[in-house]
C-alpha atoms as a PDB file:
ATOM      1  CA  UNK A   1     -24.007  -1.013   6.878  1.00  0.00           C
ATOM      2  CA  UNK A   2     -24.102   0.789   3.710  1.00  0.00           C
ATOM      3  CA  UNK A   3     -23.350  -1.756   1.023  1.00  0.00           C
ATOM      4  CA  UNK A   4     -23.250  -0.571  -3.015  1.00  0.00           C
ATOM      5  CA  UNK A   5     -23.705  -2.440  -6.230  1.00  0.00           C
ATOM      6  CA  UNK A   6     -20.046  -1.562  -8.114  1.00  0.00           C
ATOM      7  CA  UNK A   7     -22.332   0.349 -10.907  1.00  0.00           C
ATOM      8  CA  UNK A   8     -23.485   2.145  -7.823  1.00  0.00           C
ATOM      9  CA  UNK A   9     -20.413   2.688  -6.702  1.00  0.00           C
ATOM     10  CA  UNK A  10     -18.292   3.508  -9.196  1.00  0.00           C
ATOM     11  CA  UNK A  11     -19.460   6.946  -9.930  1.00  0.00           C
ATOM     12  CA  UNK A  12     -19.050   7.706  -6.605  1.00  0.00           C
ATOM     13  CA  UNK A  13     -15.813   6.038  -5.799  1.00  0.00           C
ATOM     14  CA  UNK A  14     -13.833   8.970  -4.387  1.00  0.00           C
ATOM     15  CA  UNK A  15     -16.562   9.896  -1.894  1.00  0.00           C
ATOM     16  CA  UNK A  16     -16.498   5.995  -0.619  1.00  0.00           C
ATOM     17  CA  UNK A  17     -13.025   6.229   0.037  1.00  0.00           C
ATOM     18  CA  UNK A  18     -12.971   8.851   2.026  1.00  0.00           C
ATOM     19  CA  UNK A  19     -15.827   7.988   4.028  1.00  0.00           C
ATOM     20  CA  UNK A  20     -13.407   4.352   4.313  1.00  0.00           C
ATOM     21  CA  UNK A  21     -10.301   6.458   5.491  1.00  0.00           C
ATOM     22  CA  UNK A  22     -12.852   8.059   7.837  1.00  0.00           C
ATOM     23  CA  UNK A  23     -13.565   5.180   9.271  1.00  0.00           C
ATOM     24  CA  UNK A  24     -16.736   3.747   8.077  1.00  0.00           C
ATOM     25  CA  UNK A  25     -16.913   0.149   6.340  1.00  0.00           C
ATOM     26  CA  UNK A  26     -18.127   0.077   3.153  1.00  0.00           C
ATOM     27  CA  UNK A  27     -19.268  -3.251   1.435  1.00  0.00           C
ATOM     28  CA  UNK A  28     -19.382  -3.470  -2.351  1.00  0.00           C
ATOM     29  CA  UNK A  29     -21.427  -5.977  -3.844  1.00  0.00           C
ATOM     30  CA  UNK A  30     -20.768  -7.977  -7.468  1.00  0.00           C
ATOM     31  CA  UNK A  31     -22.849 -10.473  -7.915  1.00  0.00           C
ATOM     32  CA  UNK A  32     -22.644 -12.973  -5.102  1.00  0.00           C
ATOM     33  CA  UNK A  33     -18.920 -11.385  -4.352  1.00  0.00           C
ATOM     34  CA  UNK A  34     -18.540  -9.036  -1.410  1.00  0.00           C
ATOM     35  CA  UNK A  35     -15.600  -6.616  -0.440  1.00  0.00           C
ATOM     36  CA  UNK A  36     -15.260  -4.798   2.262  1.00  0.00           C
ATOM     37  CA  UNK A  37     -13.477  -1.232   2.122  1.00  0.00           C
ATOM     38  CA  UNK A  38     -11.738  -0.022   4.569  1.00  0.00           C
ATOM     39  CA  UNK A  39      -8.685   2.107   5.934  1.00  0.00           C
ATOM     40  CA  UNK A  40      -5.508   0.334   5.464  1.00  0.00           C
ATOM     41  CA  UNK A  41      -3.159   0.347   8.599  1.00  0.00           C
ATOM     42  CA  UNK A  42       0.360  -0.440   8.434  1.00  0.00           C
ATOM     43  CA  UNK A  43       1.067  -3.585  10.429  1.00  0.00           C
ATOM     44  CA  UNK A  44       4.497  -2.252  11.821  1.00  0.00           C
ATOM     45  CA  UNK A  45       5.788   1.619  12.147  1.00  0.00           C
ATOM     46  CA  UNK A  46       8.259   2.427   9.686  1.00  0.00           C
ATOM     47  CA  UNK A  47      11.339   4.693  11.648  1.00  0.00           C
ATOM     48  CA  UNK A  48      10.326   8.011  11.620  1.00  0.00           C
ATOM     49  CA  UNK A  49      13.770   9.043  10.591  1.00  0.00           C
ATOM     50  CA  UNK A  50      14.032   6.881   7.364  1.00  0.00           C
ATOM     51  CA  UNK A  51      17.151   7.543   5.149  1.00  0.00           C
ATOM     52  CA  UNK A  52      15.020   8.449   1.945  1.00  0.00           C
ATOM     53  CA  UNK A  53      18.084   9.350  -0.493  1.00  0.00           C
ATOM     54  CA  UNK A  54      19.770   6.047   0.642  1.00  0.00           C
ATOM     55  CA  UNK A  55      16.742   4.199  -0.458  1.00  0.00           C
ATOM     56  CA  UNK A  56      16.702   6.305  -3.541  1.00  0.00           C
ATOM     57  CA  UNK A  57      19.964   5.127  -4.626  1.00  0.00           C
ATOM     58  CA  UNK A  58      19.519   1.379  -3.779  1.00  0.00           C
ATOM     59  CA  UNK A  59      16.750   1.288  -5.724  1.00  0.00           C
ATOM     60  CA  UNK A  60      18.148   3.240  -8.557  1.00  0.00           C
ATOM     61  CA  UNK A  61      21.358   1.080  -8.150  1.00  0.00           C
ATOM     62  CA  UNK A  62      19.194  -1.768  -8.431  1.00  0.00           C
ATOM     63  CA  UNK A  63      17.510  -1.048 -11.532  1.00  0.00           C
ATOM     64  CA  UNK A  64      20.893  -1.026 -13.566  1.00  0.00           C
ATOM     65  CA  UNK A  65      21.471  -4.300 -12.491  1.00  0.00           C
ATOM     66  CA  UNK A  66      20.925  -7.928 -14.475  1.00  0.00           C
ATOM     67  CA  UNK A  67      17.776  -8.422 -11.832  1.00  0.00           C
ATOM     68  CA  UNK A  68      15.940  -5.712 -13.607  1.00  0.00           C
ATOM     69  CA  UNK A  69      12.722  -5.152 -14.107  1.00  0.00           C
ATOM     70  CA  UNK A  70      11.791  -5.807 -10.948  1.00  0.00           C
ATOM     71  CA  UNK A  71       9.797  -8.855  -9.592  1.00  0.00           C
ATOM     72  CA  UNK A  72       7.186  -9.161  -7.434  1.00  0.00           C
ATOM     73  CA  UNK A  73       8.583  -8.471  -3.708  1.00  0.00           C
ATOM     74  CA  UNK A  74      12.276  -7.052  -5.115  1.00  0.00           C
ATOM     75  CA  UNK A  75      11.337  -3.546  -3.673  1.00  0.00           C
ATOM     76  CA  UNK A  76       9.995  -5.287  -0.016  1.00  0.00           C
ATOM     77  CA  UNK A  77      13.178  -6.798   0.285  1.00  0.00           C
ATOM     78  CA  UNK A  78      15.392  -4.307  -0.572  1.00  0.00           C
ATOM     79  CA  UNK A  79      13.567  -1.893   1.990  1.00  0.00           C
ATOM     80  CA  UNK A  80      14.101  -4.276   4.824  1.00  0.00           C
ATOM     81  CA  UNK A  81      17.732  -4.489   3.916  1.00  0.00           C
ATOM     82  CA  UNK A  82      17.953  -0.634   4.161  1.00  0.00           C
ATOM     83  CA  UNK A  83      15.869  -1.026   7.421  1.00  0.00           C
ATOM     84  CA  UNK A  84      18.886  -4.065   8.826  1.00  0.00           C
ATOM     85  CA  UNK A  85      21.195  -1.346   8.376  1.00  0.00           C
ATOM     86  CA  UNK A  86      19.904   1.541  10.098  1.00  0.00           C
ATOM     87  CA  UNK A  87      18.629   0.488  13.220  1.00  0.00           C
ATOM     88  CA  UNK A  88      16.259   2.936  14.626  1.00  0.00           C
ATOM     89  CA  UNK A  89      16.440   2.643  18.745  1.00  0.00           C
END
């Protein structure tokens, strides 16, 4: 279990993640606080054949509108409503 202070660590930081993306759990101690790091996995599959430009565009439309700057989740919803749309079989 190799666990490292975050002065330890943060020299090193790069190396940790990839070792993390590899597979191995890291824990980084700060004080009494402990974190874990470790590869992120998506929790669904996005469609393999995802319309990029028409995503570019929403969210470029988007941005001219009275909503902008964005808040926090504008961008999550507006990708599932480009996901309802396209229906990937």
């Amino acid at each position: 279990m190799p666990t490292y202070i975050i002065s330890e660590a943060k020299p090193r930081l790069g190396a940790l993640v990839k070792q993390a993306s590899a597979g191995k759990t890291i824990y980084l101690l700060n004080g009494k606080d402990m974190v874990a790091l470790v590869p992120a996995r998506p929790t669904h599959d996005l469609p393999s054949n995802l319309d990029v430009p028409k995503v570019n565009r929403r969210l470029a439309t988007s941005e001219r509108t009275s909503s902008a700057p964005w808040n926090r989740g504008d961008a999550a919803r507006l990708a599932k409503q480009v996901l309802k749309t396209r229906r990937v079989a």
